[in-house]
C-alpha atoms as a PDB file:
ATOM      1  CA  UNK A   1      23.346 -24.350  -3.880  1.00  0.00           C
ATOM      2  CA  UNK A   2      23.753 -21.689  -1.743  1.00  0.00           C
ATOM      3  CA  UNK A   3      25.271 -19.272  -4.689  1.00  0.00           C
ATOM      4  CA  UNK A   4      22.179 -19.970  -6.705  1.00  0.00           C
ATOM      5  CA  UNK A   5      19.735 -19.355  -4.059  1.00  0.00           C
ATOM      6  CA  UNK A   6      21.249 -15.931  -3.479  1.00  0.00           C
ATOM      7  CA  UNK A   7      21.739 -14.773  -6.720  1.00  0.00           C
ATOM      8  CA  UNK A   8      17.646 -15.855  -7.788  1.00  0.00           C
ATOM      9  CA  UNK A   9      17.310 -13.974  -4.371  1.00  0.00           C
ATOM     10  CA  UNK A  10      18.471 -10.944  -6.258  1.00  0.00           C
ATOM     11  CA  UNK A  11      17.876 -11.224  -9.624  1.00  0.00           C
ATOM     12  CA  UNK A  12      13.908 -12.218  -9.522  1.00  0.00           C
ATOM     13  CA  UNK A  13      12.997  -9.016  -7.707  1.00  0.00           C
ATOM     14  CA  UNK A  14      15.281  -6.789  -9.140  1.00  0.00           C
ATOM     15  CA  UNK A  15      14.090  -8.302 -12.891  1.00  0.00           C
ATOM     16  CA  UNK A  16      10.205  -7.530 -12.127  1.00  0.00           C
ATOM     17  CA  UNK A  17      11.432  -3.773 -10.369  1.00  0.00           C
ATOM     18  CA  UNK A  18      12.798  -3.476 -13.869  1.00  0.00           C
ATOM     19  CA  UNK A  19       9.759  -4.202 -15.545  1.00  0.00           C
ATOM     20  CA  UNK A  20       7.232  -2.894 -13.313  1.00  0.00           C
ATOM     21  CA  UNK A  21       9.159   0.760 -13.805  1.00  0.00           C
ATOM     22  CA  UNK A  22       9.430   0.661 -17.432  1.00  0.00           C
ATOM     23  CA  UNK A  23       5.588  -0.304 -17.911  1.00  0.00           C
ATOM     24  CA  UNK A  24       4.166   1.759 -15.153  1.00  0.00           C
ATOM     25  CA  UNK A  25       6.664   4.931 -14.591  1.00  0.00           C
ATOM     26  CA  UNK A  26       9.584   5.068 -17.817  1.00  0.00           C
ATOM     27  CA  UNK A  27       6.975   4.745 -20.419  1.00  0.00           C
ATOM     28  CA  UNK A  28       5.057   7.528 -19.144  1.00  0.00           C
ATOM     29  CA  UNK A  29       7.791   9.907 -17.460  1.00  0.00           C
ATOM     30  CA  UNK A  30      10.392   9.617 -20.488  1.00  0.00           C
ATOM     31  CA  UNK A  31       7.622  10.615 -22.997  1.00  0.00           C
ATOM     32  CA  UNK A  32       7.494  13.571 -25.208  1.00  0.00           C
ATOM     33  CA  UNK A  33       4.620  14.288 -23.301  1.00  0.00           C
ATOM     34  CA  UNK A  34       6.172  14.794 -20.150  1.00  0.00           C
ATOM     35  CA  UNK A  35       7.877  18.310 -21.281  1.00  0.00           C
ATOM     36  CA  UNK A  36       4.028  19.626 -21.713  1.00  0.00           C
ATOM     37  CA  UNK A  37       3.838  22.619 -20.023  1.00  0.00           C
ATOM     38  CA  UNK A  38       1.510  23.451 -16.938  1.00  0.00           C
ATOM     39  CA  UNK A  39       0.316  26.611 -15.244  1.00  0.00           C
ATOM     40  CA  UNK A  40       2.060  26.367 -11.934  1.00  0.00           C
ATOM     41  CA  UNK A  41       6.058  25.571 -11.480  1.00  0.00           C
ATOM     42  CA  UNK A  42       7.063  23.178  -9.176  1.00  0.00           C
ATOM     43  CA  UNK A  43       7.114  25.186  -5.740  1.00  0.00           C
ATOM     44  CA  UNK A  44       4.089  26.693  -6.766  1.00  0.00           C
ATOM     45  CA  UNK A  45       2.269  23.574  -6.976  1.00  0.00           C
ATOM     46  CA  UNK A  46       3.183  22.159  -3.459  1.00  0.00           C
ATOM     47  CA  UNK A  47       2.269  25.613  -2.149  1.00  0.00           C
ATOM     48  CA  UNK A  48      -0.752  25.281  -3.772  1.00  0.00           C
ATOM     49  CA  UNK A  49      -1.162  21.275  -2.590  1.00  0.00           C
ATOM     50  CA  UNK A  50       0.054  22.636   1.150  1.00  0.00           C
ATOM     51  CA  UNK A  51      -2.605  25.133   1.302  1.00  0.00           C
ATOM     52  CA  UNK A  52      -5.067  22.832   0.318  1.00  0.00           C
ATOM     53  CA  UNK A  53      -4.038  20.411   3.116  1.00  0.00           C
ATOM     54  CA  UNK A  54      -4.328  22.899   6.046  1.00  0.00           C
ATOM     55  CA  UNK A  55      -0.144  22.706   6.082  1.00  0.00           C
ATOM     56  CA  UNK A  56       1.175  25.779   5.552  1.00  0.00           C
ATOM     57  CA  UNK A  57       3.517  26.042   8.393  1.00  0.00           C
ATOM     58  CA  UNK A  58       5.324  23.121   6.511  1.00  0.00           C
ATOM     59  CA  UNK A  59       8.795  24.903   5.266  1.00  0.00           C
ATOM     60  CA  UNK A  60      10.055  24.896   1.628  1.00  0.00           C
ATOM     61  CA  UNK A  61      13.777  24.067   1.087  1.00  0.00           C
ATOM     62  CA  UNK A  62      14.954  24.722  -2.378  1.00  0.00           C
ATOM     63  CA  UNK A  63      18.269  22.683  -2.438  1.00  0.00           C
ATOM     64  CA  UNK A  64      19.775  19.759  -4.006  1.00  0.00           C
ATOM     65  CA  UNK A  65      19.241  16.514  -1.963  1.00  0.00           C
ATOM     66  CA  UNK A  66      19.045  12.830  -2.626  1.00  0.00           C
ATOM     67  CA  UNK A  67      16.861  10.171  -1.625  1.00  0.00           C
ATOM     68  CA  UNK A  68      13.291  11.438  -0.354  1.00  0.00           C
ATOM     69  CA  UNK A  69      14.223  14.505   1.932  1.00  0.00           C
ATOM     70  CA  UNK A  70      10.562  15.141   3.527  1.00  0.00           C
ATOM     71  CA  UNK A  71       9.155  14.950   7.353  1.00  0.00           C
ATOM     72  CA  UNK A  72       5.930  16.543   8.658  1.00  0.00           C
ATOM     73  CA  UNK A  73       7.375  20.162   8.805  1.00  0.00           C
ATOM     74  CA  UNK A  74       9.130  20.126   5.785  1.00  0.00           C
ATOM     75  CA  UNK A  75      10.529  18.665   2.263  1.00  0.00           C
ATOM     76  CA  UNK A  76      13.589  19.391   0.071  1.00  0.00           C
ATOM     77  CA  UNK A  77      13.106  19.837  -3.933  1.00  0.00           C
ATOM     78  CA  UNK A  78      15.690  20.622  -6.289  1.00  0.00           C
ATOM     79  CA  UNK A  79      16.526  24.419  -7.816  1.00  0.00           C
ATOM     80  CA  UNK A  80      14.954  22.649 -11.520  1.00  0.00           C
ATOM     81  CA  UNK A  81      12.149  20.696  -9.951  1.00  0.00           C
ATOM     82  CA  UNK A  82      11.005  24.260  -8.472  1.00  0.00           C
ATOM     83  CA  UNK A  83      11.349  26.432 -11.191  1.00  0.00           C
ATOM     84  CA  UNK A  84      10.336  24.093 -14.312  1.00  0.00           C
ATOM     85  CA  UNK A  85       6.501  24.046 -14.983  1.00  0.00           C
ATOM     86  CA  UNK A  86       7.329  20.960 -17.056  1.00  0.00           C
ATOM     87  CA  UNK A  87       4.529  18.400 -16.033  1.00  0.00           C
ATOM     88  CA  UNK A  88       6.731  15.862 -15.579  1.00  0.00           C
ATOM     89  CA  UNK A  89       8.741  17.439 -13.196  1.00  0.00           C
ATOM     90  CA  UNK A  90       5.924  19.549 -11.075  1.00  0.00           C
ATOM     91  CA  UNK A  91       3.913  15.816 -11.169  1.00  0.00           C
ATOM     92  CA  UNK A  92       7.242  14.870  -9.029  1.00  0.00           C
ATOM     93  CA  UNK A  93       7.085  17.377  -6.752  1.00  0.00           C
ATOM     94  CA  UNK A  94       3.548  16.724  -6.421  1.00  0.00           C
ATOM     95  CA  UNK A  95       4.082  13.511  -5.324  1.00  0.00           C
ATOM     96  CA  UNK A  96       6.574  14.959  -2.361  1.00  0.00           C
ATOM     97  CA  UNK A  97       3.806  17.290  -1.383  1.00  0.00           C
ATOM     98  CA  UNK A  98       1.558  14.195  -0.773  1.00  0.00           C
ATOM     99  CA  UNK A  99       3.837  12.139   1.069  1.00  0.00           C
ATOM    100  CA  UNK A 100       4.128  15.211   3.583  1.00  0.00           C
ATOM    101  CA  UNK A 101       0.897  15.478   3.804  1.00  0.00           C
ATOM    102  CA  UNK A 102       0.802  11.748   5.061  1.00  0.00           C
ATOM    103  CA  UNK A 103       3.715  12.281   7.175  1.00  0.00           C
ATOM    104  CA  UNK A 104       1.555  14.781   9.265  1.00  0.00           C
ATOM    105  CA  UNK A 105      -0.767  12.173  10.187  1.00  0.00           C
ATOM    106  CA  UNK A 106       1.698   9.037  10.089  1.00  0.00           C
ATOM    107  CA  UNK A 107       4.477   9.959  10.715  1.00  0.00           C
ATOM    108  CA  UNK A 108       6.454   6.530  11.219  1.00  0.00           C
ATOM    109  CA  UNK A 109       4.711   5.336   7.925  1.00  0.00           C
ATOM    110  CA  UNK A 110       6.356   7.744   5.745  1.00  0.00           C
ATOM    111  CA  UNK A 111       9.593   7.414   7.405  1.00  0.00           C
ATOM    112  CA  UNK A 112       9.970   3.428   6.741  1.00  0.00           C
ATOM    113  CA  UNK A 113       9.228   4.583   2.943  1.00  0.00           C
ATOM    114  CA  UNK A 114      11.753   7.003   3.049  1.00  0.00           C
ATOM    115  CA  UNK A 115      14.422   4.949   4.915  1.00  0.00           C
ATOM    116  CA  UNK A 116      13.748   2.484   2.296  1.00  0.00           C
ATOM    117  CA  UNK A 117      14.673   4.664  -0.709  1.00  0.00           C
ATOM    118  CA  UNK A 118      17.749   5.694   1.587  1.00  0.00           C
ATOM    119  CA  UNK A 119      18.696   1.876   1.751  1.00  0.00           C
ATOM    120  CA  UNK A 120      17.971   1.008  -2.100  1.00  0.00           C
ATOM    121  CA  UNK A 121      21.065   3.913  -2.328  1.00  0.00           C
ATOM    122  CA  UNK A 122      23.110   2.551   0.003  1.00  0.00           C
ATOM    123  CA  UNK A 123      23.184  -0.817   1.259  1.00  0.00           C
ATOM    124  CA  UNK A 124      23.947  -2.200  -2.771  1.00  0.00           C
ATOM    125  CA  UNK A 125      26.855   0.356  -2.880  1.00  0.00           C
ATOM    126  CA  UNK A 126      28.186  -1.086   0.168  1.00  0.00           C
ATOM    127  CA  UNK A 127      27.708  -4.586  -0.202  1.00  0.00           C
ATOM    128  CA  UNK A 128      29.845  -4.096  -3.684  1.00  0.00           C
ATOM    129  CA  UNK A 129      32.542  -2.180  -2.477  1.00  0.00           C
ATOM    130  CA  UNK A 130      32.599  -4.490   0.429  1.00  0.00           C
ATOM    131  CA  UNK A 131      32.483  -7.691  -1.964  1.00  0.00           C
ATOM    132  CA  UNK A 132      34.879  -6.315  -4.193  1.00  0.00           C
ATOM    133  CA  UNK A 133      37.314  -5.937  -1.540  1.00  0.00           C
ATOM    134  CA  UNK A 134      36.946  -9.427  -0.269  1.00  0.00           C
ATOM    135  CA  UNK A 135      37.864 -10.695  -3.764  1.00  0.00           C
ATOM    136  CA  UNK A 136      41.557  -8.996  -4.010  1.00  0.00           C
ATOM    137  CA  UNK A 137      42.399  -9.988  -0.943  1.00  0.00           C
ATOM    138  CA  UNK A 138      41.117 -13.575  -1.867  1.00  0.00           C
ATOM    139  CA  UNK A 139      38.562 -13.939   0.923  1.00  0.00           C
ATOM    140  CA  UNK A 140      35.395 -14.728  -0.680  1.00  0.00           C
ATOM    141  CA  UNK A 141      35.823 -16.364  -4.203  1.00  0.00           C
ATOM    142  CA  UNK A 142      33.859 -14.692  -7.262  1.00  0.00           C
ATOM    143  CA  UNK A 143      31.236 -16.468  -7.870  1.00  0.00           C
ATOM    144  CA  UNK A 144      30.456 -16.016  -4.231  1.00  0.00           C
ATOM    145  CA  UNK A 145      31.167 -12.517  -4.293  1.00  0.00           C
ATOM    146  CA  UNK A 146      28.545 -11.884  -7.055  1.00  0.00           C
ATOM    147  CA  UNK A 147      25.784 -13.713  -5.191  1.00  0.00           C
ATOM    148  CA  UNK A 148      26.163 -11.611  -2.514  1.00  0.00           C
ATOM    149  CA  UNK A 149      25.991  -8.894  -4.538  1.00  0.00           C
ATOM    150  CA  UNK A 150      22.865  -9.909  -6.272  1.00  0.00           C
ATOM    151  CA  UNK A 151      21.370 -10.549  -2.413  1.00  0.00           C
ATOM    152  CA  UNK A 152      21.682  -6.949  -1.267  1.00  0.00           C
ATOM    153  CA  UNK A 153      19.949  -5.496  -4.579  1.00  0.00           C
ATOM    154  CA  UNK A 154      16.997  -8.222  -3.665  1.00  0.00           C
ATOM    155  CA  UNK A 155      16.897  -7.463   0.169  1.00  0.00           C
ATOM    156  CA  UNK A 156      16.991  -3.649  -0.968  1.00  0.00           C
ATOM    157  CA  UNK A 157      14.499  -4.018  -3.796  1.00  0.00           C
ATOM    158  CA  UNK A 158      11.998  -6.024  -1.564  1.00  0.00           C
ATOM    159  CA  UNK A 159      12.015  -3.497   0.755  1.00  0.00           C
ATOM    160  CA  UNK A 160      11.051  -0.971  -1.699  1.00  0.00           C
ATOM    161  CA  UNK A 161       8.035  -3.166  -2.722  1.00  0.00           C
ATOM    162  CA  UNK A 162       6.666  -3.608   0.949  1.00  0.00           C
ATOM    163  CA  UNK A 163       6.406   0.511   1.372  1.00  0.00           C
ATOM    164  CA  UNK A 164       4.933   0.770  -2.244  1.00  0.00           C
ATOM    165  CA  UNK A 165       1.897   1.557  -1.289  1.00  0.00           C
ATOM    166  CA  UNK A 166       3.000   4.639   0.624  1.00  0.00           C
ATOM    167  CA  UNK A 167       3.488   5.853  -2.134  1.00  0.00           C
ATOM    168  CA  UNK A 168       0.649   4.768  -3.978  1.00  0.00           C
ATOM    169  CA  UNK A 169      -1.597   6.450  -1.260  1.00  0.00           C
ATOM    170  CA  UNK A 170      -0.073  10.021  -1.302  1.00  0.00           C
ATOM    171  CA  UNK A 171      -0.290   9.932  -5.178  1.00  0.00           C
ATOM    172  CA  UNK A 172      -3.983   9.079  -4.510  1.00  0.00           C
ATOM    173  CA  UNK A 173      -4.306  11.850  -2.158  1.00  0.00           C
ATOM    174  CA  UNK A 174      -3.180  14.443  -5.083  1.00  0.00           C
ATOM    175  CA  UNK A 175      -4.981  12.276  -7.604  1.00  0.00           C
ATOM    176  CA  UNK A 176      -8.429  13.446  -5.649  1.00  0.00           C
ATOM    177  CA  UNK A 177      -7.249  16.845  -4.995  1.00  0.00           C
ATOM    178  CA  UNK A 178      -6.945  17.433  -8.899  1.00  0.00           C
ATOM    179  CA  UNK A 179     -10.016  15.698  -9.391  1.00  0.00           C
ATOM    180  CA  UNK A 180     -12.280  17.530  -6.500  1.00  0.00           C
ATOM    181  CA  UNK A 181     -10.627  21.039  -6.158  1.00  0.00           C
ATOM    182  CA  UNK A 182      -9.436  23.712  -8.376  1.00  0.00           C
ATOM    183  CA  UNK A 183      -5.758  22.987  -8.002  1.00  0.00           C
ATOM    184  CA  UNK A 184      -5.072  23.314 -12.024  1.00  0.00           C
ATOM    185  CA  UNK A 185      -7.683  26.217 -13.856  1.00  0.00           C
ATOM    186  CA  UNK A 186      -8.420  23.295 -16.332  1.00  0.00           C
ATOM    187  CA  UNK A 187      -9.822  19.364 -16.823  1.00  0.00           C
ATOM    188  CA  UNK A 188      -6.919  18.816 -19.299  1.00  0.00           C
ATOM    189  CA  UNK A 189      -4.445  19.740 -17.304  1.00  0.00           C
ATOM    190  CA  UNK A 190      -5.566  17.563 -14.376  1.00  0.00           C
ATOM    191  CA  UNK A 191      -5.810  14.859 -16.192  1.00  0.00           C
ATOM    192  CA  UNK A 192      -2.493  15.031 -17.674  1.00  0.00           C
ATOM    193  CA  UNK A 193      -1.152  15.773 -14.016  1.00  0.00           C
ATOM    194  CA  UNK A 194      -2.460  12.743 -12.237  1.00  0.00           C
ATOM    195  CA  UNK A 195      -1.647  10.245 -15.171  1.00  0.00           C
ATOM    196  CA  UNK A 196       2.336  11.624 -14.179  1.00  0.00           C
ATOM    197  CA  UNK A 197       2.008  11.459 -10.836  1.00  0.00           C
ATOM    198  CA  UNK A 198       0.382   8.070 -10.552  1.00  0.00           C
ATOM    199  CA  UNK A 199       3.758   7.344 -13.229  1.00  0.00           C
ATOM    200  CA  UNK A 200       6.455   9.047 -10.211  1.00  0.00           C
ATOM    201  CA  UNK A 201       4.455   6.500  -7.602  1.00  0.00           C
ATOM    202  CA  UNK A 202       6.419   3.754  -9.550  1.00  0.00           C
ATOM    203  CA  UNK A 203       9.917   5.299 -10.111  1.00  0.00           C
ATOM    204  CA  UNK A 204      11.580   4.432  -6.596  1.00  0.00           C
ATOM    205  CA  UNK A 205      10.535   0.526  -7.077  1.00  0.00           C
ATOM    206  CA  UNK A 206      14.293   0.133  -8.310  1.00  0.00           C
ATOM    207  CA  UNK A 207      16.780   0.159  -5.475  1.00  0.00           C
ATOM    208  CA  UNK A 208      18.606   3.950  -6.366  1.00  0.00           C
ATOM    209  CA  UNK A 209      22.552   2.170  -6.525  1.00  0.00           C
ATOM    210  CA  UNK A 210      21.023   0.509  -9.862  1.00  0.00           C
ATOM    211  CA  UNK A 211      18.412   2.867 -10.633  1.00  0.00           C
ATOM    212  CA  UNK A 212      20.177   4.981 -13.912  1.00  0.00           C
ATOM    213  CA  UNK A 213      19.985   1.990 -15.541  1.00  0.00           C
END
């Protein structure tokens, strides 16, 4: 009873995550589409989005990092993410630039989103290590082992659901800044940009140990 309460514990969430990326983010992000290109690269676009929000003073790191590396006085994109003017990739970036801008005004909020993400990464990887351990030395039997598993990918993804909408709100935030301000010289291109980023507000609602699949 208990093995098949854990393992629906893990496997209903983690199913609709699934499903709820590939409709609302995969379809979109893994498009032709999405190598369109735009006028600004990546860095120049949060510049641009920074400026815009009265936070300049908020420092640029160009550096590869994991997870969502942001906090009111700065974020972290990659070396691609700020040279590519791909929209796909600046829409991402984007995204980041939002989520700061929240972060300036709740703090706290932001950081439960991105200790969230964090935990999708790590808390899987570490219950199967963990699990798989238990196993050879004959502690935990397999069928056991797996439902345990399967719990810490449905703990993980859950959590990732209840800070959604953090998410949601900083793409909404860039969503009215293309549709209000001059951000991009053209309607097209706005258009195209907040149908992407409104796409990356879905991507991190699969916990990140399982999220290449």
């Amino acid at each position: 009873m208990i093995f098949k309460f854990l393992l629906m514990l893990g496997l209903i969430p983690l199913i609709g995550s699934f499903l709820a990326r590939k409709f609302f983010s995969d379809r979109v992000l893994k498009s032709e589409e999405g190598d369109t290109k735009v006028t600004y690269s990546g860095k120049e676009m949060v510049e641009r989005i920074l400026k815009l929000g009265k936070a300049t003073d908020v420092e640029i790191q160009v550096k590869k990092r994991p997870f969502l590396p942001l906090g009111p006085e700065y974020l972290v994109i990659s070396p691609q993410q700020a040279e590519s003017k791909d929209v796909r990739d600046v829409a991402g970036v984007a995204l980041i630039a939002g989520m700061v801008l929240m972060a300036r005004q709740q703090d706290r909020v932001v950081a439960w989103r991105t200790w969230a993400v964090k935990f999708g990464y790590a808390m899987p990887g570490f219950t199967i290590i963990t699990m798989i351990f238990a196993m050879v030395v004959g502690r935990v039997p397999p069928s056991m082992a797996v439902a345990i598993m399967s719990a810490g990918l449905g703990l993980s993804t859950l959590l990732l659901w209840s800070t959604l909408a953090i998410e949601k709100a900083s793409a909404k935030v860039i969503c009215d800044y293309l549709d209000e301000s001059a951000l991009v010289p053209r309607i097209s291109e706005a258009e195209l940009m907040e149908k992407f980023v409104k796409a990356h507000s879905w991507k991190r609602i699969v916990p990140g140990a399982v999220g290449f699949l």
